[in-house]
N, C-alpha and C. Protein backbone atom coordinates (compact mmCIF):
# COMPACT_ATOMS: atom_id res chain seq x y z
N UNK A 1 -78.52 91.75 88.38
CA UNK A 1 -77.64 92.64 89.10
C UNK A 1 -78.13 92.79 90.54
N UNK A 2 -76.92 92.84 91.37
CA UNK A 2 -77.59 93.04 92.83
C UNK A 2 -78.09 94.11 93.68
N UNK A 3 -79.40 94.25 93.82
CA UNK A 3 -79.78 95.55 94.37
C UNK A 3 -79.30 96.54 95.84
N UNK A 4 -78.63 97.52 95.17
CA UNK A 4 -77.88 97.94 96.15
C UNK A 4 -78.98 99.21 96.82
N UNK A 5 -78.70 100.45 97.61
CA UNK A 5 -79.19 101.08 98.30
C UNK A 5 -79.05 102.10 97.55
N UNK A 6 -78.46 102.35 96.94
CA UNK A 6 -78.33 103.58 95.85
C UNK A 6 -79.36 103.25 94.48
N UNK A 7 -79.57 102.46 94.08
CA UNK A 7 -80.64 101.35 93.24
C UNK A 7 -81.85 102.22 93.87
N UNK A 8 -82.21 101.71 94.70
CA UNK A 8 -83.72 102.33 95.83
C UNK A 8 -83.63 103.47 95.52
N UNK A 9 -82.29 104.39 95.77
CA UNK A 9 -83.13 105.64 96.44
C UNK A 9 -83.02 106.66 95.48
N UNK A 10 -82.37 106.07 94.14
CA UNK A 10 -82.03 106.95 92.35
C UNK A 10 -83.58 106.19 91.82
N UNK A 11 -84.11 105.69 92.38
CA UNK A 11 -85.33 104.92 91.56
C UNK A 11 -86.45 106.08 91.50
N UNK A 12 -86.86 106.58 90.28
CA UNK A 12 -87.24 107.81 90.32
C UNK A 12 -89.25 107.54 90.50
N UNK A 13 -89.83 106.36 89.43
CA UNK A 13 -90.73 106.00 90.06
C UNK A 13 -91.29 104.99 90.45
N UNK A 14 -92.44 104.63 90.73
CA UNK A 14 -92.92 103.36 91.46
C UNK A 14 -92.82 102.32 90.12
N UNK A 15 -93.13 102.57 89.13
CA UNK A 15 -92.90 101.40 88.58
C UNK A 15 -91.53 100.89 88.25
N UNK A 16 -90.54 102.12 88.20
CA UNK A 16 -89.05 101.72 88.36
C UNK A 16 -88.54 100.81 89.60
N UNK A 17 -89.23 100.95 90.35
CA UNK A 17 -88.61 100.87 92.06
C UNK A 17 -89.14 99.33 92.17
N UNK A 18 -90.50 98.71 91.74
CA UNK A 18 -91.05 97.76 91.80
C UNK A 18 -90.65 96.82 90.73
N UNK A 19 -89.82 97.34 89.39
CA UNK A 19 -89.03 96.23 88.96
C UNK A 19 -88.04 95.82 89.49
N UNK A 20 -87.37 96.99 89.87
CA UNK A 20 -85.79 96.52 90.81
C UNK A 20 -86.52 95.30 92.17
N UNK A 21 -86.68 95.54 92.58
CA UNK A 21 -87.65 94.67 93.75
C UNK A 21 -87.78 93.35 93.47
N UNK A 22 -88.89 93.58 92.47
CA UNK A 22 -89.14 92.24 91.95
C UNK A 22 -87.80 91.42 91.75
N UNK A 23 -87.45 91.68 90.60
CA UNK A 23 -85.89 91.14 90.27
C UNK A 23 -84.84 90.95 91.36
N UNK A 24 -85.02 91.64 91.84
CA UNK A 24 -84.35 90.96 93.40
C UNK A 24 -84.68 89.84 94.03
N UNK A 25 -86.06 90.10 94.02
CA UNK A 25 -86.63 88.81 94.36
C UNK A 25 -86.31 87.39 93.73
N UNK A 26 -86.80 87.61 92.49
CA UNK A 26 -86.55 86.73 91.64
C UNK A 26 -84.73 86.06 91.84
N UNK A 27 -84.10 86.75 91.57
CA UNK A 27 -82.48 86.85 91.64
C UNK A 27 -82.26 86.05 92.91
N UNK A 28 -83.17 86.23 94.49
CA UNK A 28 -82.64 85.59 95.71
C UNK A 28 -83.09 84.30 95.77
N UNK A 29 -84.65 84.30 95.10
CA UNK A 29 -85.42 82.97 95.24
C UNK A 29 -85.70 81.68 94.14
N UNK A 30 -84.85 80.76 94.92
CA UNK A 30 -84.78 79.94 93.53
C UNK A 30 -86.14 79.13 93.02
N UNK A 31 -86.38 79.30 92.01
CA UNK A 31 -88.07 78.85 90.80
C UNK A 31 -88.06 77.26 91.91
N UNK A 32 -87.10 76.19 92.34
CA UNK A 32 -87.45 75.49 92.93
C UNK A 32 -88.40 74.95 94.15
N UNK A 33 -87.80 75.98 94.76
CA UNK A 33 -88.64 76.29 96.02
C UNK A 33 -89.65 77.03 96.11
N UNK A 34 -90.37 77.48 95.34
CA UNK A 34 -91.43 78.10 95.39
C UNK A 34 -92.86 78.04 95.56
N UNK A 35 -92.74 76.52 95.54
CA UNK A 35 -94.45 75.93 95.34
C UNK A 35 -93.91 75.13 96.74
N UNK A 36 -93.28 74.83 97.50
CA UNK A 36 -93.08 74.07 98.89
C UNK A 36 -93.09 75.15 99.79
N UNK A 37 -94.23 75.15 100.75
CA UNK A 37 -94.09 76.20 101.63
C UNK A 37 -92.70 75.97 102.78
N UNK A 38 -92.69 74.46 103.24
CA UNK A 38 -91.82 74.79 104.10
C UNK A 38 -90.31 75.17 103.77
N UNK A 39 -90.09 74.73 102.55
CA UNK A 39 -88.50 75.30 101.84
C UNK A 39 -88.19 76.87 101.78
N UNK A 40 -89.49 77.50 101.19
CA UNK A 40 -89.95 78.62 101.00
C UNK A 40 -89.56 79.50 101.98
N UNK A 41 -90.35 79.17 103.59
CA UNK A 41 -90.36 79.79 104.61
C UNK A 41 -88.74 79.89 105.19
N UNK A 42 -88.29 78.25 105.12
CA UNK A 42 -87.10 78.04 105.67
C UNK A 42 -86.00 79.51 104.91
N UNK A 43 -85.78 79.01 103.40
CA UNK A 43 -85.55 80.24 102.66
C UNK A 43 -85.35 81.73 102.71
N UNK A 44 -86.44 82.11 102.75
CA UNK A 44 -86.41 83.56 102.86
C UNK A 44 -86.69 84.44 104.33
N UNK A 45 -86.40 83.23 105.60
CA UNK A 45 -86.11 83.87 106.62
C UNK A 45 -84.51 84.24 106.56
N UNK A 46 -83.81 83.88 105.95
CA UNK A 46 -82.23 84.09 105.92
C UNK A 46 -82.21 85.56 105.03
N UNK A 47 -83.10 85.86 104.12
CA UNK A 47 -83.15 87.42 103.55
C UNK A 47 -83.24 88.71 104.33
N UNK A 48 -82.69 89.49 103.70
CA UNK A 48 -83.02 90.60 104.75
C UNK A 48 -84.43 91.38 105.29
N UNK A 49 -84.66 91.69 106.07
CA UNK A 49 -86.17 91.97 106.65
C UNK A 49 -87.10 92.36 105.28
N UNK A 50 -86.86 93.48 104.79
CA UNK A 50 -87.38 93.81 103.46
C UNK A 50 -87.95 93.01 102.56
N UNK A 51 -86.75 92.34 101.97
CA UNK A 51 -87.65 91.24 101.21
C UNK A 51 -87.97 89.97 101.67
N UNK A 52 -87.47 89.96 102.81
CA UNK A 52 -87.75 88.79 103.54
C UNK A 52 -89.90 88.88 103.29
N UNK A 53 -90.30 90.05 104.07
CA UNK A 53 -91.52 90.78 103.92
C UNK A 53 -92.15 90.56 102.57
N UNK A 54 -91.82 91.08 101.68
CA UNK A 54 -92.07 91.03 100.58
C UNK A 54 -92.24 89.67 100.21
N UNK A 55 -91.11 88.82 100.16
CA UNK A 55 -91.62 87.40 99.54
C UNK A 55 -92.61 87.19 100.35
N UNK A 56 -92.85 87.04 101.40
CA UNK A 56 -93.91 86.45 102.20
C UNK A 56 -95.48 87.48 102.27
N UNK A 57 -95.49 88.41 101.42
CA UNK A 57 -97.09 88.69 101.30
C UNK A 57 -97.26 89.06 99.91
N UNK A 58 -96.27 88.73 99.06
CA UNK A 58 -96.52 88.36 97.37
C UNK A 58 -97.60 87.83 97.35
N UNK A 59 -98.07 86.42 97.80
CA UNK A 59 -99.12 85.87 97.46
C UNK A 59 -100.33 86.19 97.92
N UNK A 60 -100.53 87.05 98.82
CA UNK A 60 -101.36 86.98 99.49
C UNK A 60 -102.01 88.20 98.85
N UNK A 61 -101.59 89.08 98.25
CA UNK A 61 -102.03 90.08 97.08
C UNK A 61 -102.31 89.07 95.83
N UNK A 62 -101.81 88.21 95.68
CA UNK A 62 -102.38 87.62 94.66
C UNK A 62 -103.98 86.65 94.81
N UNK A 63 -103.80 86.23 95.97
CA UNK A 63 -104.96 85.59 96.48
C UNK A 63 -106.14 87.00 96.53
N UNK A 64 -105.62 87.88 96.89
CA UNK A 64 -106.91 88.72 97.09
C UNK A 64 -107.55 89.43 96.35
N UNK A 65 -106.46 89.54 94.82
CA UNK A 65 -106.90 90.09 94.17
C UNK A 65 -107.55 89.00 92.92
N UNK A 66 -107.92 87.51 93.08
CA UNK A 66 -108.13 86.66 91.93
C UNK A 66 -109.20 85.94 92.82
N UNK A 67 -109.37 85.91 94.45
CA UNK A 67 -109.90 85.14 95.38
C UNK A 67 -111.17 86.21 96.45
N UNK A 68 -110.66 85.41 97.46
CA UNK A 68 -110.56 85.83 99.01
C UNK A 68 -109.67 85.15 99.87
N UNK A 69 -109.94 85.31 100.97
CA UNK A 69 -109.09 85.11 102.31
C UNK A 69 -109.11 83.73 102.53
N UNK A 70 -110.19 83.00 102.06
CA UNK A 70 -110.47 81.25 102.40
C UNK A 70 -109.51 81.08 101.18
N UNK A 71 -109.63 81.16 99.76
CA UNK A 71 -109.07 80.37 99.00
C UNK A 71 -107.37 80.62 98.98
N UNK A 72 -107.14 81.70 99.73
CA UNK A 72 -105.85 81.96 100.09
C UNK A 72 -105.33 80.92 101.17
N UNK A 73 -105.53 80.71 102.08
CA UNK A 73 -105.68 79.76 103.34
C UNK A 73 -105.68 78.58 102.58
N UNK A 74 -106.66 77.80 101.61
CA UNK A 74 -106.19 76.39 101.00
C UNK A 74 -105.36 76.49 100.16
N UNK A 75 -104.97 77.21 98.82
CA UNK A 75 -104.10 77.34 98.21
C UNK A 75 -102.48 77.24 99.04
N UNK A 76 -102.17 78.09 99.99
CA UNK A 76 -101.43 77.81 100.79
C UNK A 76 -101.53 77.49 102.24
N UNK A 77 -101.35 76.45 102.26
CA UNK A 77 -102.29 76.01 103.70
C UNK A 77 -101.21 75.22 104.67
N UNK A 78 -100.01 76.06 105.02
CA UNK A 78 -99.36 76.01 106.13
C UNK A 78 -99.37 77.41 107.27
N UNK A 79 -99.06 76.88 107.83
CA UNK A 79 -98.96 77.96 109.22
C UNK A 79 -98.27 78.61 109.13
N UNK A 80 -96.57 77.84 109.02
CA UNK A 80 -95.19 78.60 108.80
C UNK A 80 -95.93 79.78 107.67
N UNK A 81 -96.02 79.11 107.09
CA UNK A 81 -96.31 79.89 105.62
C UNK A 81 -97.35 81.64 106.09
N UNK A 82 -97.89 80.96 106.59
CA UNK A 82 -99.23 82.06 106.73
C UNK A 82 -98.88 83.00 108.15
N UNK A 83 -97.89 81.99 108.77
CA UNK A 83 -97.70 83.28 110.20
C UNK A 83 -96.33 84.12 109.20
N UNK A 84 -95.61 83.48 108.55
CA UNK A 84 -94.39 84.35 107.82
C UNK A 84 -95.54 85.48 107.72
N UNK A 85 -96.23 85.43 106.37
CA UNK A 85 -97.19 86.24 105.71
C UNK A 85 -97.63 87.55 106.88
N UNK A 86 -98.20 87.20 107.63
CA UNK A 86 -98.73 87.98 109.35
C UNK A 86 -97.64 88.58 109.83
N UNK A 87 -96.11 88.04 109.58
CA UNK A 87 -95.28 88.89 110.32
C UNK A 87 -94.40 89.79 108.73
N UNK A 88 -94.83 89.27 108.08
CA UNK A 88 -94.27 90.32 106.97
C UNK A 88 -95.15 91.67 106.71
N UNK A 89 -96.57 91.42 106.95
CA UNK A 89 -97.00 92.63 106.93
C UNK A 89 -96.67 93.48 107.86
N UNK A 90 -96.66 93.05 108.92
CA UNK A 90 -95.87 93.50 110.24
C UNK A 90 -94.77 94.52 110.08
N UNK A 91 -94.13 94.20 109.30
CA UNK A 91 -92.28 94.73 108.77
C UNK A 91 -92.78 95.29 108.20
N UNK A 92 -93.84 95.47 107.18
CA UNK A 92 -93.49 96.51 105.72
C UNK A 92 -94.62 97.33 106.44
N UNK A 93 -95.08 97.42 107.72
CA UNK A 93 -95.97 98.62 108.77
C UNK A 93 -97.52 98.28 107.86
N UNK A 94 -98.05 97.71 107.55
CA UNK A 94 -99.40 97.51 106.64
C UNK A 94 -99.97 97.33 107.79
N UNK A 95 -100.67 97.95 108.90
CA UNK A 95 -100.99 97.19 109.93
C UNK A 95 -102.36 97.11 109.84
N UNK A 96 -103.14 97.92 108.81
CA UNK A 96 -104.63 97.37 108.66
C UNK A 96 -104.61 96.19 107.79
N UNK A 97 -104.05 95.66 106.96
CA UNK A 97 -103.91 94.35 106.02
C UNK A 97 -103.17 93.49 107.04
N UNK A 98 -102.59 94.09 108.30
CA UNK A 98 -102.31 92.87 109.25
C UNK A 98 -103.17 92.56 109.85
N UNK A 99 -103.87 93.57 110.72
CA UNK A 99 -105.16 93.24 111.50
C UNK A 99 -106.32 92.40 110.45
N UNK A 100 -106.69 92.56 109.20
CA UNK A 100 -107.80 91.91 108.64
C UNK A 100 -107.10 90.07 108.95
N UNK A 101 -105.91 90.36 108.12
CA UNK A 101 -105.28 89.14 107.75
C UNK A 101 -105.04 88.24 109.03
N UNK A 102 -105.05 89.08 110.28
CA UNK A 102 -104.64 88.13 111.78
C UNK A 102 -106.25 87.85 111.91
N UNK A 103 -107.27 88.43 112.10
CA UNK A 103 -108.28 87.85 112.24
C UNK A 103 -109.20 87.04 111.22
N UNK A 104 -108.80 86.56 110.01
CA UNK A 104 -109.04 85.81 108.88
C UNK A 104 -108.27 84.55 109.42
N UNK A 105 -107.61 84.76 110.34
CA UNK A 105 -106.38 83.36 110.45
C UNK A 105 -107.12 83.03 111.53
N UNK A 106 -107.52 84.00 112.52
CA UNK A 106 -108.36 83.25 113.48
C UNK A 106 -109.71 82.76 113.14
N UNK A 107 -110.43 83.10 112.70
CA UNK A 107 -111.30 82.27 112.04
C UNK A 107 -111.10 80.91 111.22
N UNK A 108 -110.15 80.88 110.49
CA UNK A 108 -110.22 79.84 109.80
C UNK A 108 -109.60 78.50 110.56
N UNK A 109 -108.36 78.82 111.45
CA UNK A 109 -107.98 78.07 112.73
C UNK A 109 -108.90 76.73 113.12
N UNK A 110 -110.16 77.11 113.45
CA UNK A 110 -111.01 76.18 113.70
C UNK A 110 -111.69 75.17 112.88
N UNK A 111 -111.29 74.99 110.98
CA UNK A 111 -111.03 74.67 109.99
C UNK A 111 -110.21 74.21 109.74
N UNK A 112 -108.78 74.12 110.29
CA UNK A 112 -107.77 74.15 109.25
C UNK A 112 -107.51 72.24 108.92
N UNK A 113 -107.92 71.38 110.34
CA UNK A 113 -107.85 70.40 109.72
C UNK A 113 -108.65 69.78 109.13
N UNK A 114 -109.63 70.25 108.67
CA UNK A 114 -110.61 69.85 107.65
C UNK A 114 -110.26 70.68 106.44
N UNK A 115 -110.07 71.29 105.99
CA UNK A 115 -109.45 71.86 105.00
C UNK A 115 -108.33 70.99 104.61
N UNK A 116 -107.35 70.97 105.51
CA UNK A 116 -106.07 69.84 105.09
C UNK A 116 -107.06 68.83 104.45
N UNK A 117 -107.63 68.12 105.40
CA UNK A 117 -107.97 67.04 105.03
C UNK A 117 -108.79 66.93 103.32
N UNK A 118 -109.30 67.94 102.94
CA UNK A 118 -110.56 67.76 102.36
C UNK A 118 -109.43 67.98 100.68
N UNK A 119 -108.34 69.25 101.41
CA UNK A 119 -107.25 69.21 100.16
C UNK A 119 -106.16 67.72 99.99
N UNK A 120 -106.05 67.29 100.64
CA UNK A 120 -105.50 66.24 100.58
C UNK A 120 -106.24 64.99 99.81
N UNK A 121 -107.77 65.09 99.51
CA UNK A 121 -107.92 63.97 98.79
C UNK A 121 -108.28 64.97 97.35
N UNK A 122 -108.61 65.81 97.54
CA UNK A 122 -109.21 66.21 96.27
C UNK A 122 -109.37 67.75 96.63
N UNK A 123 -108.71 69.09 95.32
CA UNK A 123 -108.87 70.09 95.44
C UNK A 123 -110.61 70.50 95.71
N UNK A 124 -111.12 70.10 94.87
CA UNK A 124 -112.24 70.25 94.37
C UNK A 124 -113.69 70.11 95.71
N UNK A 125 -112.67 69.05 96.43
CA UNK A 125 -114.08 68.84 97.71
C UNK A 125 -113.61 69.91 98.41
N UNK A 126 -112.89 70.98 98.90
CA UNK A 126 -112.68 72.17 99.39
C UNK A 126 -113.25 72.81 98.66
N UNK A 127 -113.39 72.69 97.67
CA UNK A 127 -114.18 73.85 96.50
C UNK A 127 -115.91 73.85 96.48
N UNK A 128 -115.59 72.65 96.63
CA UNK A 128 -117.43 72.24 96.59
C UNK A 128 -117.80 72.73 98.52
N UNK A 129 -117.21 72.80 99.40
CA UNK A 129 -117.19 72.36 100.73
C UNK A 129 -117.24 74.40 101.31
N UNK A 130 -116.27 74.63 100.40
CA UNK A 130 -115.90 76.12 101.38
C UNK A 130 -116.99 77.20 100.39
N UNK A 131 -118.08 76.48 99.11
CA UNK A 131 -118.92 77.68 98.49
C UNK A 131 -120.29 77.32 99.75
N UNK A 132 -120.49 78.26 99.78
CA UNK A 132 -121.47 78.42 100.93
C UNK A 132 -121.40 78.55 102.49
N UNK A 133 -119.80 77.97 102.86
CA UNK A 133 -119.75 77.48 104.15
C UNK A 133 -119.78 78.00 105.27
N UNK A 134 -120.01 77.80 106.25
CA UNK A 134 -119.96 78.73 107.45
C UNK A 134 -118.81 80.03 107.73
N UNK A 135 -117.06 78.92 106.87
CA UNK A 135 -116.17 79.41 107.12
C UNK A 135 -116.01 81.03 106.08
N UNK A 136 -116.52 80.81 104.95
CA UNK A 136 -116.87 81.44 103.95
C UNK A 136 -117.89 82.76 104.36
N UNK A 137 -118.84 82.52 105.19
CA UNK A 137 -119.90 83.64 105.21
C UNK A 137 -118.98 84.02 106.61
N UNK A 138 -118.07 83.76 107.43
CA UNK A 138 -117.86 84.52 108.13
C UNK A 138 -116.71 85.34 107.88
N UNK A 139 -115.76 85.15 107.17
CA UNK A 139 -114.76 85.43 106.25
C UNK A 139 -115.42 86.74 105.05
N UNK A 140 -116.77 86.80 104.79
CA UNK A 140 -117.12 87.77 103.78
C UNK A 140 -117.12 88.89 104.46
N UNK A 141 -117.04 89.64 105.88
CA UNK A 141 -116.80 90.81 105.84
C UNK A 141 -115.35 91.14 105.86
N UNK A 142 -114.55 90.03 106.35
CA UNK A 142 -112.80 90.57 106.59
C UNK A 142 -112.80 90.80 104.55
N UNK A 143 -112.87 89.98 104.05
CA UNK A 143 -113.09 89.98 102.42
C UNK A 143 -113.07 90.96 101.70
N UNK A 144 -114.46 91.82 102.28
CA UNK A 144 -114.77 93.15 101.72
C UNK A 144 -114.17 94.22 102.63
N UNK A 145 -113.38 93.98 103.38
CA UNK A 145 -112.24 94.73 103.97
C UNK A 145 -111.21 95.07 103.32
N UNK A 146 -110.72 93.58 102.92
CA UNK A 146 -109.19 93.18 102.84
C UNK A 146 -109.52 93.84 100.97
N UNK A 147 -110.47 93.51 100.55
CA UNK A 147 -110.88 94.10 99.10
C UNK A 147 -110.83 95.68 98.86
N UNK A 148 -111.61 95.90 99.69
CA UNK A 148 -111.19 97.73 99.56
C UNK A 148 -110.10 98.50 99.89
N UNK A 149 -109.37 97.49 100.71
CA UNK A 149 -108.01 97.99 101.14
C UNK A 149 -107.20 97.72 100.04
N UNK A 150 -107.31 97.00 99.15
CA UNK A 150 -106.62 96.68 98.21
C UNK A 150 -106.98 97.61 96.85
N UNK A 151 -108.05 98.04 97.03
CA UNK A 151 -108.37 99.00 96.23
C UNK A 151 -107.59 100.24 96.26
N UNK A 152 -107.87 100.50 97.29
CA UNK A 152 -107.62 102.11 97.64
C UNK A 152 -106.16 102.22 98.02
N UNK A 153 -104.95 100.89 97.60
CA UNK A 153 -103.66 101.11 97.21
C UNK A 153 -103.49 101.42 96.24
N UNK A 154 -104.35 100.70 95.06
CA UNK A 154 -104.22 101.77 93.58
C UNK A 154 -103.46 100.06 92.80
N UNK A 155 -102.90 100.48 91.82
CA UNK A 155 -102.21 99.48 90.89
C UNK A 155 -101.66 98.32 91.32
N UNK A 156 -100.54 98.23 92.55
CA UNK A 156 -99.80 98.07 92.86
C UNK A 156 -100.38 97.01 94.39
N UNK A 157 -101.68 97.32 94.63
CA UNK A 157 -102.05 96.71 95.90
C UNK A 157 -101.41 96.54 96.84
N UNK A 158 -101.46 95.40 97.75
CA UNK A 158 -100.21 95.16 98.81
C UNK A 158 -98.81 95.85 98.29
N UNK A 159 -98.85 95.40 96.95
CA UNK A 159 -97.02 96.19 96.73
C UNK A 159 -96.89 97.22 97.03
N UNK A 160 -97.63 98.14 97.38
CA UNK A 160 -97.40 99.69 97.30
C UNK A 160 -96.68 99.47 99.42
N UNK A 161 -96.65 99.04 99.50
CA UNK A 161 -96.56 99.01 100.81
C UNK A 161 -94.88 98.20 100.45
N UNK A 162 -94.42 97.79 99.70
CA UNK A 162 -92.71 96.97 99.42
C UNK A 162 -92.43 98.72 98.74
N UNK A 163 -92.98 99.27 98.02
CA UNK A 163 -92.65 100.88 98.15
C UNK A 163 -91.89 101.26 98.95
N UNK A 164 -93.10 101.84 99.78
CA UNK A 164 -92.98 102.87 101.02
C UNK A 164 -91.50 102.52 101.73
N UNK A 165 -92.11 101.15 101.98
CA UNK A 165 -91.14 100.37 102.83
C UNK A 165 -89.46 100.64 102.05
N UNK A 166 -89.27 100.35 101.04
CA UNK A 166 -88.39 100.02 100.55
C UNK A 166 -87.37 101.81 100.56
N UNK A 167 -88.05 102.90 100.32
CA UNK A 167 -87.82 103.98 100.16
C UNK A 167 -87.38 104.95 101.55
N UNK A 168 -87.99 103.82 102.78
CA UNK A 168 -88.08 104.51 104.04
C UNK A 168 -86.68 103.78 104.69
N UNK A 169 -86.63 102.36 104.29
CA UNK A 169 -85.97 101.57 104.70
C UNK A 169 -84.68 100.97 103.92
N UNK A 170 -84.32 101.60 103.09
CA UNK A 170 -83.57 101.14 101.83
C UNK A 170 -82.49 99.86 102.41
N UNK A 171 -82.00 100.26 103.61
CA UNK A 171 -80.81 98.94 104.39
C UNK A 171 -81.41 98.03 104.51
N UNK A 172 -82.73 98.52 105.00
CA UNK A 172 -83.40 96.66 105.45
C UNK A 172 -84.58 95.75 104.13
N UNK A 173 -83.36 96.20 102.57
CA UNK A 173 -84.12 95.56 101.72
C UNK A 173 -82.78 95.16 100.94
N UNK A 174 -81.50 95.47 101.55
CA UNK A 174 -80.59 95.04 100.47
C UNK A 174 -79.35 93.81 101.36
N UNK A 175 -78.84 93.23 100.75
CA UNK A 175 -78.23 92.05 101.43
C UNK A 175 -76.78 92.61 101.38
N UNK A 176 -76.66 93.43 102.89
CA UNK A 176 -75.15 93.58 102.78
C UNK A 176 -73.95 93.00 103.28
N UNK A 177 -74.37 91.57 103.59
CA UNK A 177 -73.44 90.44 103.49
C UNK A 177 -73.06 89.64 102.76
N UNK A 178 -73.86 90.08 101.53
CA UNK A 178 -73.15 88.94 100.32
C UNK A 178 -72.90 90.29 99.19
């Protein structure tokens, strides 16, 4: 069903509000495109700001909460991909998970084509390459940043922020052209 603005704002709590969401998500983004960043990006810039946001720092709560900030960066290791991510936190106002996340990107910048490269023959030599690495020990304090910030959202981590957003902003999460 399509999430309308009345959906949002009868949604009585967060875990109500974060299924509707999700399922929206799900509902806009087709299972195809999901593992191709550039389809991905192309994709869900045509969504409305809201979930536009949302799709684009889904993963990056997932990276932080199973990872860090490096294995997020090879796992998805486009730009499009990762500046979407930087400007979605942007939209949903997270601006301390923007600031960690913009300076995790500058650091790794000076990496990134060795990383390509090292994922391109084999996951595993990034794996063997980024435990210990320079890029890694400089990345461990944004880490234990981006970690406690994720803490001290509670259940919901980054999502709690497709919340706020969603409750403050209810127009700029629903598609009122289709």
């Amino acid at each position: 069903m399509k999430l309308t603005a009345t959906m949002i704002k009868t949604s009585k709590t967060d875990e109500e509000l974060w299924k509707k969401l999700t399922d929206e998500l799900e509902r806009q983004i087709p299972v195809e495109i999901r593992e191709d960043h550039e389809l991905y990006v192309k994709h869900i810039r045509g969504l409305p700001p809201g979930l536009r946001a949302m799709a684009s720092t889904h993963e990056l709560d997932v990276s932080v909460t199973l990872d860090d900030l490096g294995w997020h960066f090879a796992n998805h290791h486009s730009k499009p991909y990762t500046e979407e991510t930087l400007w979605g936190l942007r939209e949903l106002e997270a601006q301390e998970a923007a600031d960690i996340f913009s300076l995790s990107y500058e650091l790794v910048l000076p990496y990134w084509d060795k990383i390509g490269s090292l994922l391109s023959q084999n996951f595993k030599l990034f794996s063997d390459w980024y435990d210990e690495s320079n890029l890694e020990k400089a990345l461990a304090p944004l880490n234990r940043k981006m970690w406690d910030l994720r803490e001290r959202l509670g259940d919901h981590g980054f999502q709690s922020y497709w919340l706020v957003y969603a409750r403050k902003y209810p127009r700029k999460v629903i598609n009122v052209f289709h």
